[in-house]
Protein backbone atom coordinates (compact mmCIF):
# COMPACT_ATOMS: atom_id res chain seq x y z
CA UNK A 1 19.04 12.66 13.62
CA UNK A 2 20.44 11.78 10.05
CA UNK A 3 18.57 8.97 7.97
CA UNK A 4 19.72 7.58 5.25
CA UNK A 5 16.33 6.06 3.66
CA UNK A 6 16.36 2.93 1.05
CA UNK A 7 13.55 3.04 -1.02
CA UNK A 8 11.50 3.22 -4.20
CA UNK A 9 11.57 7.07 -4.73
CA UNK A 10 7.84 7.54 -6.10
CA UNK A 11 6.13 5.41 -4.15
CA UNK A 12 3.37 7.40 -2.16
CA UNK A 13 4.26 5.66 1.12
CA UNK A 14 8.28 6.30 0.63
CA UNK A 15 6.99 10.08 -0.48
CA UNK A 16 4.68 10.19 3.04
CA UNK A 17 8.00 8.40 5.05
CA UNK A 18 10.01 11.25 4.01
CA UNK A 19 8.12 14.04 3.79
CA UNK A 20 7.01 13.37 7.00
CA UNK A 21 10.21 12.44 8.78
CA UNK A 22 11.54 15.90 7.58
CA UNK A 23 8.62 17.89 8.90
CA UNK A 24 9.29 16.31 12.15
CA UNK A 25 13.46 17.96 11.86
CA UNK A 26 15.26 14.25 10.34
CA UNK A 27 17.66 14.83 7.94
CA UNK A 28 16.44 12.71 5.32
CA UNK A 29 19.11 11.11 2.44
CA UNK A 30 16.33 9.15 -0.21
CA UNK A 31 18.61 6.66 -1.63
CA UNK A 32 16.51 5.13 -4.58
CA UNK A 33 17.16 3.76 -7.93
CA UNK A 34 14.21 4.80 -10.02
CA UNK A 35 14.32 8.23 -11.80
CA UNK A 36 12.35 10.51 -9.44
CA UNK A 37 11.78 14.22 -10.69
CA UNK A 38 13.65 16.40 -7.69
CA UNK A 39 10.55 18.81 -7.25
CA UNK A 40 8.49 15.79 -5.46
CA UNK A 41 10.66 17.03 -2.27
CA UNK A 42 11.69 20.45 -3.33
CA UNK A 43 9.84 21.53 -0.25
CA UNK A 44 11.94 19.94 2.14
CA UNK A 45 15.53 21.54 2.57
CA UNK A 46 16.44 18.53 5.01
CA UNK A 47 15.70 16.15 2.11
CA UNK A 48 19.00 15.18 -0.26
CA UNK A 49 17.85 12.94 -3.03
CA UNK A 50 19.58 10.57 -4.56
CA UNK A 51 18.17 9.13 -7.98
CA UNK A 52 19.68 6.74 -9.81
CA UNK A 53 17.93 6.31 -12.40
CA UNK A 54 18.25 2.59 -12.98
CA UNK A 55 15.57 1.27 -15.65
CA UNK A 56 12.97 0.27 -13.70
CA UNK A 57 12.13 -3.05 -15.91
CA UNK A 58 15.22 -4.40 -14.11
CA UNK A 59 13.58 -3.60 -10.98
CA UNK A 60 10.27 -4.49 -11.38
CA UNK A 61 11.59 -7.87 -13.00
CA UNK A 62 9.34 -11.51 -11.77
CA UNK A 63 10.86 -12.71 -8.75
CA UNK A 64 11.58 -15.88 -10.41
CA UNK A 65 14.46 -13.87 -12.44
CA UNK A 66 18.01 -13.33 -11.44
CA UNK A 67 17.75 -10.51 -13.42
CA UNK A 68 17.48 -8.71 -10.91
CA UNK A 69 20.32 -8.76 -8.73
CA UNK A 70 21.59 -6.31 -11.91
CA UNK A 71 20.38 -3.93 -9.41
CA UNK A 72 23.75 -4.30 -7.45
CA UNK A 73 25.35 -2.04 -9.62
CA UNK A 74 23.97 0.34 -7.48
CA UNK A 75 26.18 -0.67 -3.97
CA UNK A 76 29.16 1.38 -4.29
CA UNK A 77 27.23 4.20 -4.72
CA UNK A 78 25.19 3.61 -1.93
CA UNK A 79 28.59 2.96 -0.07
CA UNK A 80 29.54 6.61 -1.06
CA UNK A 81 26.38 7.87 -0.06
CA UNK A 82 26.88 6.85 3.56
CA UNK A 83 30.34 8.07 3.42
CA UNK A 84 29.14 11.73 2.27
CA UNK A 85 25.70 11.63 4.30
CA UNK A 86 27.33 9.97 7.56
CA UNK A 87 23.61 8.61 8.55
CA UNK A 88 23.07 7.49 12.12
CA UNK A 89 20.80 4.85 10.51
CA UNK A 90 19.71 3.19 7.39
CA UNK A 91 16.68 2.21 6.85
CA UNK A 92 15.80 0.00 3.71
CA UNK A 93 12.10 -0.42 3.03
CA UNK A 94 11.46 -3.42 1.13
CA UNK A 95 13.35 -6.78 2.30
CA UNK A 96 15.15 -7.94 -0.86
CA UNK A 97 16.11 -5.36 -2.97
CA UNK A 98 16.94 -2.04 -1.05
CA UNK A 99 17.19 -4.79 1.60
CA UNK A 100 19.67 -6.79 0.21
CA UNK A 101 21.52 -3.33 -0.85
CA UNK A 102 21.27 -2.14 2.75
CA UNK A 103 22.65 -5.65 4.11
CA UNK A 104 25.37 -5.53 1.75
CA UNK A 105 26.50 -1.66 2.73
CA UNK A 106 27.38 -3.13 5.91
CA UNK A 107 26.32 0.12 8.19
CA UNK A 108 24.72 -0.50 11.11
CA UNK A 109 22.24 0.29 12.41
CA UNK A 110 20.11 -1.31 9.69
CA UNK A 111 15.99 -1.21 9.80
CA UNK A 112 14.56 -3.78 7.43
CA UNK A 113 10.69 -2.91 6.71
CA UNK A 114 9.14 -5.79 4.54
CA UNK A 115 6.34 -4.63 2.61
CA UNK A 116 4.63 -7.94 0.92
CA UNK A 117 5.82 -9.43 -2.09
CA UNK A 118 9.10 -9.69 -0.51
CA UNK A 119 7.98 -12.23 1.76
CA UNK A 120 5.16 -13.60 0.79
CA UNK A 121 6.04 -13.99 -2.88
CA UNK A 122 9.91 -13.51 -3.04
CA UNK A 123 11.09 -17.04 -1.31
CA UNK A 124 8.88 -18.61 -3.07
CA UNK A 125 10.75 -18.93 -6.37
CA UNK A 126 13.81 -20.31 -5.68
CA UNK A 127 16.38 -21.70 -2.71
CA UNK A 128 18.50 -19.03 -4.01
CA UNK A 129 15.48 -16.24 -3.37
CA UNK A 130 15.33 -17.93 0.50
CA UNK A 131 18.47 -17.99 1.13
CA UNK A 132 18.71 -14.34 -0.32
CA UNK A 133 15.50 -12.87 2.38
CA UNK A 134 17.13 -14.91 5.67
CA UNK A 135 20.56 -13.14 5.00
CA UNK A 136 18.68 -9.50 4.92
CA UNK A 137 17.57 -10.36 7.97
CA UNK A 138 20.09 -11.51 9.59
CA UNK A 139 21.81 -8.46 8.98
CA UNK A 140 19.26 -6.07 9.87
CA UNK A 141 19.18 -4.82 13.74
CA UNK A 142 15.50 -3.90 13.45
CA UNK A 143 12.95 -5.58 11.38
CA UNK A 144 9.64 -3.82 10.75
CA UNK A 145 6.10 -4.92 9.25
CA UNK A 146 2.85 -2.79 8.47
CA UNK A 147 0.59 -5.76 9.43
CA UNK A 148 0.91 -9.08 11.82
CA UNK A 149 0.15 -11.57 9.16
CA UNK A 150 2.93 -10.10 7.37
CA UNK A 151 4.74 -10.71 10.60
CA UNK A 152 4.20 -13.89 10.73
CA UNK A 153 4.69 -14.53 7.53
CA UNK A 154 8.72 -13.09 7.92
CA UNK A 155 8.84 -15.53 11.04
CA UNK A 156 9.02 -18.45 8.81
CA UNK A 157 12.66 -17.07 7.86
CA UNK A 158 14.06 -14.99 10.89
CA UNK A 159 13.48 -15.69 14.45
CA UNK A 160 14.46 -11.82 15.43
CA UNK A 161 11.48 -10.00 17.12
CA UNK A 162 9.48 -7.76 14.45
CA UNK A 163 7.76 -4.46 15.37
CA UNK A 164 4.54 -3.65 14.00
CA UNK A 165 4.24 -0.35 11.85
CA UNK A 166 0.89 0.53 10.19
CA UNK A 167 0.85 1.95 7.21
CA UNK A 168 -1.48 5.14 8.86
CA UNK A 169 -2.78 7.80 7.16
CA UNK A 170 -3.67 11.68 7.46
CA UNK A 171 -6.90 11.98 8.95
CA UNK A 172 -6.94 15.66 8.28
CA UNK A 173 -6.85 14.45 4.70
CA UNK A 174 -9.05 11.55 4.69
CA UNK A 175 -12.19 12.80 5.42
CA UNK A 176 -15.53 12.74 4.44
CA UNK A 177 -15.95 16.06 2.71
CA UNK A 178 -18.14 16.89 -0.50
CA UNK A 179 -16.67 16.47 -3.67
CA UNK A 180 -17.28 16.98 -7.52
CA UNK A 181 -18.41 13.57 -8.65
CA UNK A 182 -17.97 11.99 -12.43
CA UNK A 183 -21.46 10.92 -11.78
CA UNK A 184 -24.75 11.80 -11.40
CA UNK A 185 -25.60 13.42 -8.02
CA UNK A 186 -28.27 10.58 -7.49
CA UNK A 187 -25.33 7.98 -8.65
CA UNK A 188 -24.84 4.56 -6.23
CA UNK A 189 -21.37 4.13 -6.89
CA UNK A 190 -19.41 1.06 -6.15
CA UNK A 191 -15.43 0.95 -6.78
CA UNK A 192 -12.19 0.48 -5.64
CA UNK A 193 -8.72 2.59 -5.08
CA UNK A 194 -6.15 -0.12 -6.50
CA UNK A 195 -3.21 -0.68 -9.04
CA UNK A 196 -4.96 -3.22 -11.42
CA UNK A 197 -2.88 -6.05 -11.23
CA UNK A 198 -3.37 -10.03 -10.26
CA UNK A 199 -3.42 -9.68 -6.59
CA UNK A 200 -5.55 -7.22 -6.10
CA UNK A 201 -8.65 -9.21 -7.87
CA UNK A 202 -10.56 -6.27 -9.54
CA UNK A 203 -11.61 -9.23 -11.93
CA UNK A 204 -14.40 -10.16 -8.98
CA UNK A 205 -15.49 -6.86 -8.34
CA UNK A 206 -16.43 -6.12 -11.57
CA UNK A 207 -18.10 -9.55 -12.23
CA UNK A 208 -19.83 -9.03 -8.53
CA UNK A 209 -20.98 -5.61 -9.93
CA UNK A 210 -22.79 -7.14 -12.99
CA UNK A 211 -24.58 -9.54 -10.61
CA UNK A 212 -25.82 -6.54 -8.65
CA UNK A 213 -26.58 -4.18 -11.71
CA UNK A 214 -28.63 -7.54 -13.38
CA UNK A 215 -30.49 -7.94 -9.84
CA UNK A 216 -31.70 -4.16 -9.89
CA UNK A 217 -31.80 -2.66 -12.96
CA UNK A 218 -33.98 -0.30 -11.96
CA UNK A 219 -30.93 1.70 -9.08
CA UNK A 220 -28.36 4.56 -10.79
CA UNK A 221 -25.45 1.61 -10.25
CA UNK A 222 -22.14 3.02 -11.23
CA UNK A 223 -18.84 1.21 -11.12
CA UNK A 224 -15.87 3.38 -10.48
CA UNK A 225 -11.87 2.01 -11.03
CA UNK A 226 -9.06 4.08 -9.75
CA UNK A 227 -6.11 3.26 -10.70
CA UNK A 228 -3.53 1.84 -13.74
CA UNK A 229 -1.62 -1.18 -13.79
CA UNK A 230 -0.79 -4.07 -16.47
CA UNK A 231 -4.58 -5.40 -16.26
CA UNK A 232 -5.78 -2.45 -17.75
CA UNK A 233 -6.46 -3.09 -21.04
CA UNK A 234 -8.46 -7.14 -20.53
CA UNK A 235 -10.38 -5.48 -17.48
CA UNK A 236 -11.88 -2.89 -19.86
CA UNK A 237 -12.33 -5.73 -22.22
CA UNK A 238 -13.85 -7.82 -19.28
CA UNK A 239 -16.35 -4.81 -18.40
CA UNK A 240 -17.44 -4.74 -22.28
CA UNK A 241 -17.94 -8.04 -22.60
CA UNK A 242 -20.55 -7.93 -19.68
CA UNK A 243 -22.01 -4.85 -21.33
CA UNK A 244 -20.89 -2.14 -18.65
CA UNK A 245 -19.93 0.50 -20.67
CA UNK A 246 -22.77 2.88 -19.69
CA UNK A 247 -22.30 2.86 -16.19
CA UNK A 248 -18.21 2.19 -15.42
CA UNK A 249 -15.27 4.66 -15.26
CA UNK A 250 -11.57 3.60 -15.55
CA UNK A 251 -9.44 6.66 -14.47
CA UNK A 252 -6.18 4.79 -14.87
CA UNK A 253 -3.08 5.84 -12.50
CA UNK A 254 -4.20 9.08 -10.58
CA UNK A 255 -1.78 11.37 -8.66
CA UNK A 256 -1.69 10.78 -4.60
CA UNK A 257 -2.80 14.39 -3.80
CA UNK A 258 -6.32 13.28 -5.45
CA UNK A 259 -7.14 10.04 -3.94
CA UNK A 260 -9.53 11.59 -1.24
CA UNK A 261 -11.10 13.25 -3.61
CA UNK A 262 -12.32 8.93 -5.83
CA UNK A 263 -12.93 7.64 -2.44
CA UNK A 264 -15.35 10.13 -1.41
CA UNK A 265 -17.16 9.57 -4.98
CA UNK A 266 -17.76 6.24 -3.80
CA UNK A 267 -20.98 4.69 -1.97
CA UNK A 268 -19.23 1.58 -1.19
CA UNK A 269 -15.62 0.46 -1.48
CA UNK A 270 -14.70 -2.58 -2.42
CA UNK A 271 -11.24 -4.55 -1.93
CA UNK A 272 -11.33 -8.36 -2.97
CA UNK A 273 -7.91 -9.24 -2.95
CA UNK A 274 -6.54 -12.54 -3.84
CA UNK A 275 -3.88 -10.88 -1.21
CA UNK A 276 -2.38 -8.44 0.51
CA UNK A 277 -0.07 -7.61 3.44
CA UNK A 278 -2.17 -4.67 4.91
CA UNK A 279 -4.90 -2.95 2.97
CA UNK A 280 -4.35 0.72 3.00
CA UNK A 281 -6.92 1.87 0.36
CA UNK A 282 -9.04 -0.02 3.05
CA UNK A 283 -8.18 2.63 5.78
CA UNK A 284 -8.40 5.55 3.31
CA UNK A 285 -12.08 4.68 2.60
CA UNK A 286 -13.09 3.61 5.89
CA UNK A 287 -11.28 7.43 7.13
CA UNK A 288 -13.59 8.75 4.67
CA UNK A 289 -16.70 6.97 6.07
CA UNK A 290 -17.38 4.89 3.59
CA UNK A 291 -18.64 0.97 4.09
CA UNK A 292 -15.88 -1.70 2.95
CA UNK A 293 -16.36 -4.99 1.53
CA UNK A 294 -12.74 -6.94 1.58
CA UNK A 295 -11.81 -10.38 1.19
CA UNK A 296 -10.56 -12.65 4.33
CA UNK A 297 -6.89 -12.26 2.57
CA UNK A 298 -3.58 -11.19 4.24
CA UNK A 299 -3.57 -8.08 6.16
CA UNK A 300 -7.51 -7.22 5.05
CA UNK A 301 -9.49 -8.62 7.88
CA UNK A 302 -6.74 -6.58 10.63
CA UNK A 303 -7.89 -3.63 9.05
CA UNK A 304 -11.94 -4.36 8.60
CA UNK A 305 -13.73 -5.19 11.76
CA UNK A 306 -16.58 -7.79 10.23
CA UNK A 307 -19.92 -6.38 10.82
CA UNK A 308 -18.64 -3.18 12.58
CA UNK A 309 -16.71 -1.79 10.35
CA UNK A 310 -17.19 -3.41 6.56
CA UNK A 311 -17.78 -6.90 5.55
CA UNK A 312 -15.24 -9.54 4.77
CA UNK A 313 -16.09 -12.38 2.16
CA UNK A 314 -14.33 -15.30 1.01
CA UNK A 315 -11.42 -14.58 -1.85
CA UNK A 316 -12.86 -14.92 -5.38
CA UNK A 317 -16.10 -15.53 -4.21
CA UNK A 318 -18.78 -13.13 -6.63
CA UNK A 319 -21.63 -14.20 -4.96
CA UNK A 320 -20.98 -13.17 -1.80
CA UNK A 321 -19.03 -9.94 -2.71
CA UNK A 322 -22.21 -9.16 -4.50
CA UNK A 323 -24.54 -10.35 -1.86
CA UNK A 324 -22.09 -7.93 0.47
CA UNK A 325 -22.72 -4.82 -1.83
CA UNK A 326 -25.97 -5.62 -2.29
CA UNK A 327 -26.56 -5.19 1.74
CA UNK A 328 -24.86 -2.27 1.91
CA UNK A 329 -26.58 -0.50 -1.37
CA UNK A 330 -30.32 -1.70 0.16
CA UNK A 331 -29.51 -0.42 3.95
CA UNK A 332 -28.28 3.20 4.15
CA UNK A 333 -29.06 3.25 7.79
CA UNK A 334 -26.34 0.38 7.76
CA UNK A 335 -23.76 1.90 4.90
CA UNK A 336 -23.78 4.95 7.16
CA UNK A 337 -23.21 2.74 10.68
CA UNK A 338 -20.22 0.93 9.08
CA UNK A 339 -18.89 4.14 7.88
CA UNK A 340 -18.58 6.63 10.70
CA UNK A 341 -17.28 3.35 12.92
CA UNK A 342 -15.24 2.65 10.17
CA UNK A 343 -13.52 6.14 10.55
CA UNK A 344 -13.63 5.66 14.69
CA UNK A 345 -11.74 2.57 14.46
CA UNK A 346 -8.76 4.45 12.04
CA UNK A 347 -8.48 7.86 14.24
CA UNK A 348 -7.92 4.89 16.84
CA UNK A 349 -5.21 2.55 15.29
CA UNK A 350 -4.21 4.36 12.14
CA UNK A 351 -3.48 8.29 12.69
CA UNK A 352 -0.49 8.75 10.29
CA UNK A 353 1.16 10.85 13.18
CA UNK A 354 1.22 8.58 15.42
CA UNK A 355 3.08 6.32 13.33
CA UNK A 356 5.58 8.66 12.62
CA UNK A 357 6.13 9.81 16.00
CA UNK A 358 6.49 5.88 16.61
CA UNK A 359 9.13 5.39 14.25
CA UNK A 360 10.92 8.31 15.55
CA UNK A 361 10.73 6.25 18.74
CA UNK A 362 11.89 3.00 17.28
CA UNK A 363 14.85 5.42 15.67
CA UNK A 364 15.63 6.65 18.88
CA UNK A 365 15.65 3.60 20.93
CA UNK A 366 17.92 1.79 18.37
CA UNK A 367 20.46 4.74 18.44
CA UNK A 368 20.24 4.46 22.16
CA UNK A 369 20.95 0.61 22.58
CA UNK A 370 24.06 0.81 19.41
């Protein structure tokens, strides 16, 4: 099978698509338009990258600009990539940009996987933007989401059936295992595996922390941020102002490879998103056996069973995010409960190879029925 793949070339779930697609004997063309150094899949023979190289301002660009349709520039060489790859299907992840390029190739069969933003923000900004998601999907003969919310979210602008995909993970990677810590070895550490941007609300968790740390100053309380993004530099600020610069570490953007390595330095992980289409830092930590807070946002409570798994609070709620932690940092009998159930419930609905060998399936059926 030949697969001509649409996507963001360095983002860890296009590197896990491919890399894992190839293992399993795809021949795998990564069409992308970012620069994306050719050793990330030098181990893969099957793998033919295509890089583009495109400034990727333009494609990160607000969704209320038409700036970036300047990413068309990029169709006839996708045209000339099908031409020279001869895929048996294209596969675009992400609904209106690679989606809009994979619509506009016109090969069929076309997979559409929406992501987030590109439904739940996209059409928001303009008729135009609408108008611009319905005709991706119109043209795609298989749409795909990671979450049903997401799902439902897409049915407000196609009336096409939509599989559900998980975003799964490696369980033979995410694991509870022992680990070097940047703390103390007596530390309580509470943090979060998360670009620092808007959506994801780190803003709460931090001010949630303070409440906790002010309740009981007398606990090792440690805050622990993993990850970079355009927040960066006022969360820090935020953190100072509250006087938390003893006890909080910002690691900024960390590879893939290591992100085991931060959840399993955590006591409790915490995602209070003001949303989010699936929550796969979620299933990391929860793989890992560790005790989730999350808000009741987007995809979050599908992947946190309340009370069994982790505890769900209201969106930009401190209080109760703190009230949450605070259960989970007074209870270990309970931390440790939520935890190994919390890794149950992923080896049951979120083993990373049964999603691929699902998606090999969905391949295979399409190819079948075209």
């Amino acid at each position: 099978m030949r697969v001509l793949l649409l996507s963001a070339s360095l983002n860890p779930h296009t590197i896990k698509w491919v890399r894992s697609l190839a293992a399993s004997g795809v021949e795998v063309c990564l069409f992308g338009l970012n620069a994306c150094p050719p050793d990330t899949y030098a181990d893969y023979p099957n793998v033919k990258l295509i890089s583009l190289g495109i400034d990727t301002q333009i494609i990160r660009t607000k969704h209320g600009s038409y700036q970036k349709l300047r990413y068309l520039q990029a169709l006839p060489m996708l045209k000339q990539a099908i031409k020279d790859f001869k895929p048996d299907i294209v596969h675009a992840h992400f609904a209106t940009s690679y989606g809009l390029l994979g619509a506009l190739s016109g090969f069929h069969p076309l997979v559409l996987s929406v992501w987030g933003g590109d439904v739940f923000d996209f059409p928001n900004a303009s008729c135009l933007h609408r108008w611009l998601l319905k005709f991706n999907l119109r043209r795609a003969d298989k749409i795909l989401s990671t979450s049903h919310v997401m799902a439902e979210e897409t049915w407000k602008y196609t009336s096409k059936p939509i599989e559900i995909t998980p975003f799964g993970i490696d369980l033979t990677v995410f694991k509870a295992m022992p680990v070097t810590s940047l703390f103390a070895p007596q530390a309580i550490v509470i943090g979060t595996v998360k670009a620092l941007e808007e959506m994801y609300g780190i803003e709460y968790l931090i001010r949630a922390f303070h409440l906790v740390r002010t309740r009981y100053p007398q606990l090792p309380l440690n805050l622990l941020i993993v990850g970079g993004g355009s927040l960066e530099q006022s969360l820090k600020a935020l953190a100072h102002e509250l006087a938390l610069d003893d006890c909080v570490i910002f690691t900024g953007r960390v590879p893939y490879d290591d992100v085991p390595k931060y959840h399993n330095m955590l006591s409790v992980s915490v995602s209070v998103s003001n949303r989010e289409s699936f929550g796969v830092a979620i299933i990391e930590a929860s793989a890992c056996e560790k005790p989730v807070v999350v808000s009741n946002v987007g995809g979050l409570p599908e992947v946190v069973e309340d009370g069994v798994t982790g505890i769900v609070v209201a969106p930009r709620d401190v209080a109760a995010t703190a009230a949450a932690i605070e259960r989970l940092i007074l209870d270990e009998n309970l931390s440790k409960t939520l935890g190994r159930a919390g890794r149950e419930r992923v080896q049951r609905l979120y083993d990373w190879q049964v999603n691929v060998s699902h998606m090999l399936t969905i391949y295979q059926e399409l190819l079948t029925r075209t």
